[in-house]
PDB file of N, CA and C in Angstrom:
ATOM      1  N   UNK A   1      26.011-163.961   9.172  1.00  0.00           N
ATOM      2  CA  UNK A   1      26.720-164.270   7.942  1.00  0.00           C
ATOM      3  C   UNK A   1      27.262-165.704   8.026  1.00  0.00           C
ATOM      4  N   UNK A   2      27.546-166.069   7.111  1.00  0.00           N
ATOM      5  CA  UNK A   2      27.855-167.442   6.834  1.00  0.00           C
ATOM      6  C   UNK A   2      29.416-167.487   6.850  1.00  0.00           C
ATOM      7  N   UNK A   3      29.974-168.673   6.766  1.00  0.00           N
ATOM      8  CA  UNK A   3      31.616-169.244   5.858  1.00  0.00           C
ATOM      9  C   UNK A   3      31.650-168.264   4.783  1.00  0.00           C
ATOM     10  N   UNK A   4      30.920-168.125   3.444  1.00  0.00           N
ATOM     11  CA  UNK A   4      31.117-167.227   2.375  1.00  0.00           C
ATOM     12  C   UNK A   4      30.738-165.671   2.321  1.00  0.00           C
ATOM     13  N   UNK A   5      30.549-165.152   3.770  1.00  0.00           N
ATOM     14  CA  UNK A   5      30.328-163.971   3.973  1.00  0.00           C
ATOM     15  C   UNK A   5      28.781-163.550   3.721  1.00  0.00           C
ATOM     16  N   UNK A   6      27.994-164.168   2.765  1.00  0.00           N
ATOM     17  CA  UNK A   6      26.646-163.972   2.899  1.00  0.00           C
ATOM     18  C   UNK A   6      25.797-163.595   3.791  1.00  0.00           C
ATOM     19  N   UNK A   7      24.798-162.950   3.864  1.00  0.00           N
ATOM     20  CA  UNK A   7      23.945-163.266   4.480  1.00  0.00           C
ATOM     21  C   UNK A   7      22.934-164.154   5.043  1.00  0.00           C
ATOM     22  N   UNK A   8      22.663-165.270   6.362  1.00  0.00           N
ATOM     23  CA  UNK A   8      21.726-165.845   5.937  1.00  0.00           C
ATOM     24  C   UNK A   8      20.360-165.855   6.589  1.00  0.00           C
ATOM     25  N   UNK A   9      19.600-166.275   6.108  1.00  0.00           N
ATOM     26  CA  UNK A   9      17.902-166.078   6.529  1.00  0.00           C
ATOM     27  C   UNK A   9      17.857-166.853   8.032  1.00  0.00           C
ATOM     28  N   UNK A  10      17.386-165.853   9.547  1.00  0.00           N
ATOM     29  CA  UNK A  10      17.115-166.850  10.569  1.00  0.00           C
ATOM     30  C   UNK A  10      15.388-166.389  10.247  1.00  0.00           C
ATOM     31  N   UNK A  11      14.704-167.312  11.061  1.00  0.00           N
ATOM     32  CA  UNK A  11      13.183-167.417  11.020  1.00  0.00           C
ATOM     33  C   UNK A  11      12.784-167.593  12.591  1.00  0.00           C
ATOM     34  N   UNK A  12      12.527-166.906  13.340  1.00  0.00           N
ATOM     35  CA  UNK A  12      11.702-167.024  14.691  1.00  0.00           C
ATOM     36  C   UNK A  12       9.851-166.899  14.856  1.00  0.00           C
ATOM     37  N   UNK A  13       9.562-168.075  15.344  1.00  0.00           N
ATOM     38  CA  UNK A  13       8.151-167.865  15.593  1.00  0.00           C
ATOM     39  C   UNK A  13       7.894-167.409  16.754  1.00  0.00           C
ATOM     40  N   UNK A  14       6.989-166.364  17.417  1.00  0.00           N
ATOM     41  CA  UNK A  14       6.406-166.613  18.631  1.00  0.00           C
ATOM     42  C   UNK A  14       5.227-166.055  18.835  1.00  0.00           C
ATOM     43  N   UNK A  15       4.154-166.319  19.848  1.00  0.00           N
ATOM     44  CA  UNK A  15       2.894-165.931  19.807  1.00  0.00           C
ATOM     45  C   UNK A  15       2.263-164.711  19.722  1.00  0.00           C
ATOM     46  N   UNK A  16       3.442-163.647  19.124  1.00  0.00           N
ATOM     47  CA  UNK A  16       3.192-162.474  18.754  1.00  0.00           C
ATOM     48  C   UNK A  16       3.309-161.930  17.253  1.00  0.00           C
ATOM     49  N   UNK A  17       3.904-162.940  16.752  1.00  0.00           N
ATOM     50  CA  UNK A  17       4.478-163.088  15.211  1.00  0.00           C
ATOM     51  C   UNK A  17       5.749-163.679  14.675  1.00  0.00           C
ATOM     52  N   UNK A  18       6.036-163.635  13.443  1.00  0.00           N
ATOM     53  CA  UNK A  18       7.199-164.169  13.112  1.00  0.00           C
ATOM     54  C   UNK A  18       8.178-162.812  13.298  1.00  0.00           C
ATOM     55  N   UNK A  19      10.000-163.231  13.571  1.00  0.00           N
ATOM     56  CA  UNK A  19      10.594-162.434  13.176  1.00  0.00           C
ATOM     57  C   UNK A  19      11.659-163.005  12.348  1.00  0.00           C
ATOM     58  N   UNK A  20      11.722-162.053  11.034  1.00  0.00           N
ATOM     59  CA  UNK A  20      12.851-162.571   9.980  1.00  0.00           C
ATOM     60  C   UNK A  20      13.741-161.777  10.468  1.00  0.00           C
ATOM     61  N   UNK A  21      15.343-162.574   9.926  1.00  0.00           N
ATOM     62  CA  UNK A  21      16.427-161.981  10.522  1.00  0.00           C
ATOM     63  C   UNK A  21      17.309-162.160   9.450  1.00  0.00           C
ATOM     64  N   UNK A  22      17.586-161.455   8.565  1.00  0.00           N
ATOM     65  CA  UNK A  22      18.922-161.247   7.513  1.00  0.00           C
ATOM     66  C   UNK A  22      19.728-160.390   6.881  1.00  0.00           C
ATOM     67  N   UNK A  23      20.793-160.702   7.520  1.00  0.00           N
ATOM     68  CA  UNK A  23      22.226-160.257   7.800  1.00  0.00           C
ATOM     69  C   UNK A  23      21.786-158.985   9.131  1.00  0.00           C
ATOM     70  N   UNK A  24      22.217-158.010   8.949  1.00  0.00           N
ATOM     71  CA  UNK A  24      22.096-157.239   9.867  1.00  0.00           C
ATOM     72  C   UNK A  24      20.820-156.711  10.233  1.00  0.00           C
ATOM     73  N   UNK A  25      19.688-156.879   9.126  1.00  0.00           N
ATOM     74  CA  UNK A  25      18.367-155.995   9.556  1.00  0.00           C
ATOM     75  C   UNK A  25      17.548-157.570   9.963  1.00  0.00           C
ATOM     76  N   UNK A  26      16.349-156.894  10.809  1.00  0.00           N
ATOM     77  CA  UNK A  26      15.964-158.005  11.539  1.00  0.00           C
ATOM     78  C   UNK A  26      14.132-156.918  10.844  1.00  0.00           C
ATOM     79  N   UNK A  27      13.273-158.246  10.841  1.00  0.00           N
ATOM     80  CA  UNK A  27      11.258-157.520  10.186  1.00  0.00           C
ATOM     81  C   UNK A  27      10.669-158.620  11.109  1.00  0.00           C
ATOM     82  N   UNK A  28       9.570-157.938  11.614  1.00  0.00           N
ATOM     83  CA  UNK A  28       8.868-158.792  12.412  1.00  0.00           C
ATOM     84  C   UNK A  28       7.539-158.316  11.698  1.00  0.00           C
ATOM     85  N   UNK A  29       6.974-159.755  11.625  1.00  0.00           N
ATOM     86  CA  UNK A  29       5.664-159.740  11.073  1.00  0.00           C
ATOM     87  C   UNK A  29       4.594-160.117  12.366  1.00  0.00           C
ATOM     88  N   UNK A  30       3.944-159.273  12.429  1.00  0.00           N
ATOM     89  CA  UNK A  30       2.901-159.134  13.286  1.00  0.00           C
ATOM     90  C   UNK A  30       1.690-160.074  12.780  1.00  0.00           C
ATOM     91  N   UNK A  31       0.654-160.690  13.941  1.00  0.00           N
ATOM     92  CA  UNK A  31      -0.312-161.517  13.219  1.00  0.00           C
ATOM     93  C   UNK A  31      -1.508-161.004  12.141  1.00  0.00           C
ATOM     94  N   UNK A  32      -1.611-160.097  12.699  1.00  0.00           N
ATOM     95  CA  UNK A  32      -2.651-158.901  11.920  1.00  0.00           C
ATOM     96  C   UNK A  32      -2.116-158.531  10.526  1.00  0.00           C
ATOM     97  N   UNK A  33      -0.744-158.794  10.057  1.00  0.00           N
ATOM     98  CA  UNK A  33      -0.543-158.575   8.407  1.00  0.00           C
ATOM     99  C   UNK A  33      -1.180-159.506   7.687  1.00  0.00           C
ATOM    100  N   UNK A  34      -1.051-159.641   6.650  1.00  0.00           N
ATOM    101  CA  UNK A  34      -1.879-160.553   5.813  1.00  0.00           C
ATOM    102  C   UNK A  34      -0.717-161.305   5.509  1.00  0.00           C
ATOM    103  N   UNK A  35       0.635-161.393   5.281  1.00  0.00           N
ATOM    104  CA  UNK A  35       1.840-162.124   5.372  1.00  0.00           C
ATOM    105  C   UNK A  35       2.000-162.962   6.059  1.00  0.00           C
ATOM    106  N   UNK A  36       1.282-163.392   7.767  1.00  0.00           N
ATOM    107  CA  UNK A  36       1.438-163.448   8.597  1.00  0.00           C
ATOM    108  C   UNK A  36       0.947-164.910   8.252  1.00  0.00           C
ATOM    109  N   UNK A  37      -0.319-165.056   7.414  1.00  0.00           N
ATOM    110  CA  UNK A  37      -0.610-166.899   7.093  1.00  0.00           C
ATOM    111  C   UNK A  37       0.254-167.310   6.121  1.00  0.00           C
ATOM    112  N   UNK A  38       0.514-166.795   5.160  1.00  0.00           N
ATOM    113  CA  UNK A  38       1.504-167.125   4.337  1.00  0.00           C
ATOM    114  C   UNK A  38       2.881-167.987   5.150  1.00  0.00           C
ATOM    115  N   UNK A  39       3.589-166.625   5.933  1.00  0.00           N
ATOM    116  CA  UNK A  39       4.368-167.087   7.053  1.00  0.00           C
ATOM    117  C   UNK A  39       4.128-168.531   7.385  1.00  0.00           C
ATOM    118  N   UNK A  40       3.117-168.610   8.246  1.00  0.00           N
ATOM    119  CA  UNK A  40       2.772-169.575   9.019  1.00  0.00           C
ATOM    120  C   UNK A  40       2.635-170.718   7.829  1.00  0.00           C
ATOM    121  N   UNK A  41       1.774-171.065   6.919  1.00  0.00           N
ATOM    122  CA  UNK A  41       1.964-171.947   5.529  1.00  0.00           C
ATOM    123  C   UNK A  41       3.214-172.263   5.382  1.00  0.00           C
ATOM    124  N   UNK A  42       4.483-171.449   5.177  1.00  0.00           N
ATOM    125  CA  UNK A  42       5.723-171.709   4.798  1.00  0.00           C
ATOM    126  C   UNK A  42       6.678-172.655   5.922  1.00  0.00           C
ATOM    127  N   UNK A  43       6.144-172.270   6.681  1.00  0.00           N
ATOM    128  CA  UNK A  43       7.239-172.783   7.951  1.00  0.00           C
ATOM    129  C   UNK A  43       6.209-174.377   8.200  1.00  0.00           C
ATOM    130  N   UNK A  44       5.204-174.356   7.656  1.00  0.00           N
ATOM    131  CA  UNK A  44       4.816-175.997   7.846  1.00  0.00           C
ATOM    132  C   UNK A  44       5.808-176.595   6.778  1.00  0.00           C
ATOM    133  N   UNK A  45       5.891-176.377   5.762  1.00  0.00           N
ATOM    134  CA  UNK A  45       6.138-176.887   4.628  1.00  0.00           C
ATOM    135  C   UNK A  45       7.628-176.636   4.449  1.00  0.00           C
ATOM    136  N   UNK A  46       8.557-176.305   4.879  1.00  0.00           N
ATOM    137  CA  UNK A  46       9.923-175.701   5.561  1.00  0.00           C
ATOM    138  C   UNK A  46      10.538-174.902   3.730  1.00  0.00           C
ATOM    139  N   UNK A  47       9.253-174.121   3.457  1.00  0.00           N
ATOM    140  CA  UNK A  47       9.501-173.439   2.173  1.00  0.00           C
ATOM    141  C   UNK A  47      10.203-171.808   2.760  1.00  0.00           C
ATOM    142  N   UNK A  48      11.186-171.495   2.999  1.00  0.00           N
ATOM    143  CA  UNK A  48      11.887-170.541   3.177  1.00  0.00           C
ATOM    144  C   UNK A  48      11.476-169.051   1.715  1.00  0.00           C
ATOM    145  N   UNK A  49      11.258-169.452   0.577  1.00  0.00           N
ATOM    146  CA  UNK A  49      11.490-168.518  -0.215  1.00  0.00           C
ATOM    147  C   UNK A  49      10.745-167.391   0.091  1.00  0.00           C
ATOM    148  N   UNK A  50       9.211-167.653   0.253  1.00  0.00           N
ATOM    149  CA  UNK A  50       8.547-166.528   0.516  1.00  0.00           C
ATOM    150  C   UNK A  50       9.403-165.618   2.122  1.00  0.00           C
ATOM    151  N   UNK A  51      10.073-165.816   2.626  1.00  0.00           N
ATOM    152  CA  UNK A  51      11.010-165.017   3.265  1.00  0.00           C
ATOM    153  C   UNK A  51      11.373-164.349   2.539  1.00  0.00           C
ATOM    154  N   UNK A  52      12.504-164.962   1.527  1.00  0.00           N
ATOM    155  CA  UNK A  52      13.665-163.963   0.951  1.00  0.00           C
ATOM    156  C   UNK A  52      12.440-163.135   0.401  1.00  0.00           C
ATOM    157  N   UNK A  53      11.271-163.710  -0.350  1.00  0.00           N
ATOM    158  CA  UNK A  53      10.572-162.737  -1.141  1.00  0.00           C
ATOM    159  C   UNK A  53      10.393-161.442  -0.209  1.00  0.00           C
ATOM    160  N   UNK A  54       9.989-161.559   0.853  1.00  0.00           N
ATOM    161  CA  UNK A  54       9.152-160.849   1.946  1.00  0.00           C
ATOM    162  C   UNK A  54      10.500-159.594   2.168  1.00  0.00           C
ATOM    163  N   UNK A  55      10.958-160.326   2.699  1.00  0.00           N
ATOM    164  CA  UNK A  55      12.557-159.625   2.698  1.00  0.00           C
ATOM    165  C   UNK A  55      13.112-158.116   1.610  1.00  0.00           C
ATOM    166  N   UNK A  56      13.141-158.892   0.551  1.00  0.00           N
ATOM    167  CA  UNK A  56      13.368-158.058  -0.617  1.00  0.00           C
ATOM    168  C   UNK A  56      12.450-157.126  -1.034  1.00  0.00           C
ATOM    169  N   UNK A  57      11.240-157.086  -0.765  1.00  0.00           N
ATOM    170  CA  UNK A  57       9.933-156.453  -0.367  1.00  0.00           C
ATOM    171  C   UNK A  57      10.218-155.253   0.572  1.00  0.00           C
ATOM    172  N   UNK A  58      10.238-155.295   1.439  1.00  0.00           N
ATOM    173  CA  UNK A  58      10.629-154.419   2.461  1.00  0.00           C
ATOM    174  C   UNK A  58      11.807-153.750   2.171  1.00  0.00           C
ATOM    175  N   UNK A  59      12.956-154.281   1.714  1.00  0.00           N
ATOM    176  CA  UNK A  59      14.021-153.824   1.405  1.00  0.00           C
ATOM    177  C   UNK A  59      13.816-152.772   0.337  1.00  0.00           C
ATOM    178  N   UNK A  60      13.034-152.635  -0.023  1.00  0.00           N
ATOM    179  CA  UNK A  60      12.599-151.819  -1.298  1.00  0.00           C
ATOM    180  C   UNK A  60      12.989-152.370  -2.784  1.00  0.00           C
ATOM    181  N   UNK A  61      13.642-153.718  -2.766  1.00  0.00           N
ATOM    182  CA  UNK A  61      14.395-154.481  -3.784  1.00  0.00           C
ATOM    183  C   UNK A  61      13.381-155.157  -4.105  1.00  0.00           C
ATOM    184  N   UNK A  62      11.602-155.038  -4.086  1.00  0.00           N
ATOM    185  CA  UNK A  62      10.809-156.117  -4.544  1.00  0.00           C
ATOM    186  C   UNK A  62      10.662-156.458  -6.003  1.00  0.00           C
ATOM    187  N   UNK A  63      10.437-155.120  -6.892  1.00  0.00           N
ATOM    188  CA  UNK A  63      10.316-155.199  -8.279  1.00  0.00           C
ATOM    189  C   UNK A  63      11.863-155.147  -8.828  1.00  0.00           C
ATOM    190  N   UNK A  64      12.815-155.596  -8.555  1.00  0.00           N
ATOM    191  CA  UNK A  64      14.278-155.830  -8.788  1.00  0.00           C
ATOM    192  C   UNK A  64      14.264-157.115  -8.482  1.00  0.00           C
ATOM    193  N   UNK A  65      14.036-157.890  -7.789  1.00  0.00           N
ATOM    194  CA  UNK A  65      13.614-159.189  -6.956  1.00  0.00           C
ATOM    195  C   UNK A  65      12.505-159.879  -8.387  1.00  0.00           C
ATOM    196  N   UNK A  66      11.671-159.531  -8.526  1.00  0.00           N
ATOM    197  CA  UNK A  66      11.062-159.987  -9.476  1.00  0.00           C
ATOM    198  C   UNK A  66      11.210-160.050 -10.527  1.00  0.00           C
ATOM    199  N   UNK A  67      11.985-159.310 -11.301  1.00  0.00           N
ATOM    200  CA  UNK A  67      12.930-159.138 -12.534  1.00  0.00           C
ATOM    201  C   UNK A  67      13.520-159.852 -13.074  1.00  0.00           C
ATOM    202  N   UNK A  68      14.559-160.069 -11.371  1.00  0.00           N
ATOM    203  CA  UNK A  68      15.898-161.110 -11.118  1.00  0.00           C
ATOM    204  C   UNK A  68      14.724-162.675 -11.665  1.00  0.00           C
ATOM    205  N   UNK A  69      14.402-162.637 -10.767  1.00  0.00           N
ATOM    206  CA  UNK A  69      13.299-164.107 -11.127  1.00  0.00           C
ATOM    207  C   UNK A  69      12.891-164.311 -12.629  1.00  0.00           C
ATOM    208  N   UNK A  70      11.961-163.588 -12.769  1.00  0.00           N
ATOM    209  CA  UNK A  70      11.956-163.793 -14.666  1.00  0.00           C
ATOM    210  C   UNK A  70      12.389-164.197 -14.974  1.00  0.00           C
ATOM    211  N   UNK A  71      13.530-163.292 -15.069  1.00  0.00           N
ATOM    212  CA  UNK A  71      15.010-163.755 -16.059  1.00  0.00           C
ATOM    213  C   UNK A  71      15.235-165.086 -16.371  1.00  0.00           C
ATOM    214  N   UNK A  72      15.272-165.304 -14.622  1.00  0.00           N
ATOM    215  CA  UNK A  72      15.752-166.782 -14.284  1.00  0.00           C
ATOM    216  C   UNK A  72      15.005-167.557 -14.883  1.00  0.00           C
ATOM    217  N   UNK A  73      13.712-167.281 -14.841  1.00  0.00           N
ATOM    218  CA  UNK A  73      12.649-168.798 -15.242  1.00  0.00           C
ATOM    219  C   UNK A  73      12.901-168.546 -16.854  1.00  0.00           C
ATOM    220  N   UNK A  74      12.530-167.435 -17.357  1.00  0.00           N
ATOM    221  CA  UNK A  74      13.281-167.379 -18.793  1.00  0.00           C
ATOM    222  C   UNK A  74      14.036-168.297 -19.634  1.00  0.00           C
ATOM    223  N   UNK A  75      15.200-167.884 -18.546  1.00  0.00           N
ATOM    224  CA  UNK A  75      16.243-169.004 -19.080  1.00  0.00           C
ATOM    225  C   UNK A  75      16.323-170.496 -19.114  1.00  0.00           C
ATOM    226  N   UNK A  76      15.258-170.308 -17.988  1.00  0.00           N
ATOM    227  CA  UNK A  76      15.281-172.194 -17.784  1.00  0.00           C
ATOM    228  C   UNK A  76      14.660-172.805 -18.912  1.00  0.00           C
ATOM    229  N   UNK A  77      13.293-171.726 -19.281  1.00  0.00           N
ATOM    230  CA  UNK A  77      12.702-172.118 -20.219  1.00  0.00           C
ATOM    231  C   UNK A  77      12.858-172.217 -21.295  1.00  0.00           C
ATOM    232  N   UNK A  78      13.760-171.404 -21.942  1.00  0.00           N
ATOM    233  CA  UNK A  78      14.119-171.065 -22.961  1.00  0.00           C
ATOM    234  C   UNK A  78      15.181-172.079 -23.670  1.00  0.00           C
ATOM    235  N   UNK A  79      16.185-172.238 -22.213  1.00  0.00           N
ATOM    236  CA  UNK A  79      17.194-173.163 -21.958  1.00  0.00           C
ATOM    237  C   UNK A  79      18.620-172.272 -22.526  1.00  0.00           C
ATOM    238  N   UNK A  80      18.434-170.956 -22.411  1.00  0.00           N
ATOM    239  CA  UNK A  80      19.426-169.980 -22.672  1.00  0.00           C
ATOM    240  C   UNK A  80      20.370-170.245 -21.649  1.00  0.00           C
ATOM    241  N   UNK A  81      21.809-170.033 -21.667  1.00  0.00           N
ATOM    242  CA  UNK A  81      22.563-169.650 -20.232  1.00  0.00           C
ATOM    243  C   UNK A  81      22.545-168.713 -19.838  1.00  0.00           C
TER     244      UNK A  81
END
């Protein structure tokens, strides 16, 4: 957890896979998932999101997660608050 109590995203690589780590639950992605290049893509490019995505996925929060997003781009687009 952070200063504001949050949770925050750690990222470990090692030659067995990645392991994500946020807040208390910890997912290890094995090389054999199909996540696993994605992973590897993201951490060149120091793009963190597909974590949280991955994250919220597992969490069972994926299609709540995607919702949340809409919305968001929605609004941007729309230029609603």
């Amino acid at each position: 957890m952070n200063e504001k109590g949050t949770p925050s995203l750690t990222v470990f690589k090692s030659e067995s896979g990645i392991t994500i780590s946020f807040g208390d639950n910890t997912y290890f992605i094995d090389q054999a998932e199909a996540f696993h290049n994605i992973a590897l893509k993201a951490l060149e490019i120091n793009d963190y999101i597909p974590f949280y995505v991955e994250v919220a996925r597992r969490e069972g929060k994926g299609e709540e997660f995607t919702n949340s997003l809409r919305h968001e781009i929605e609004k941007k687009v729309t230029g609603d608050p």
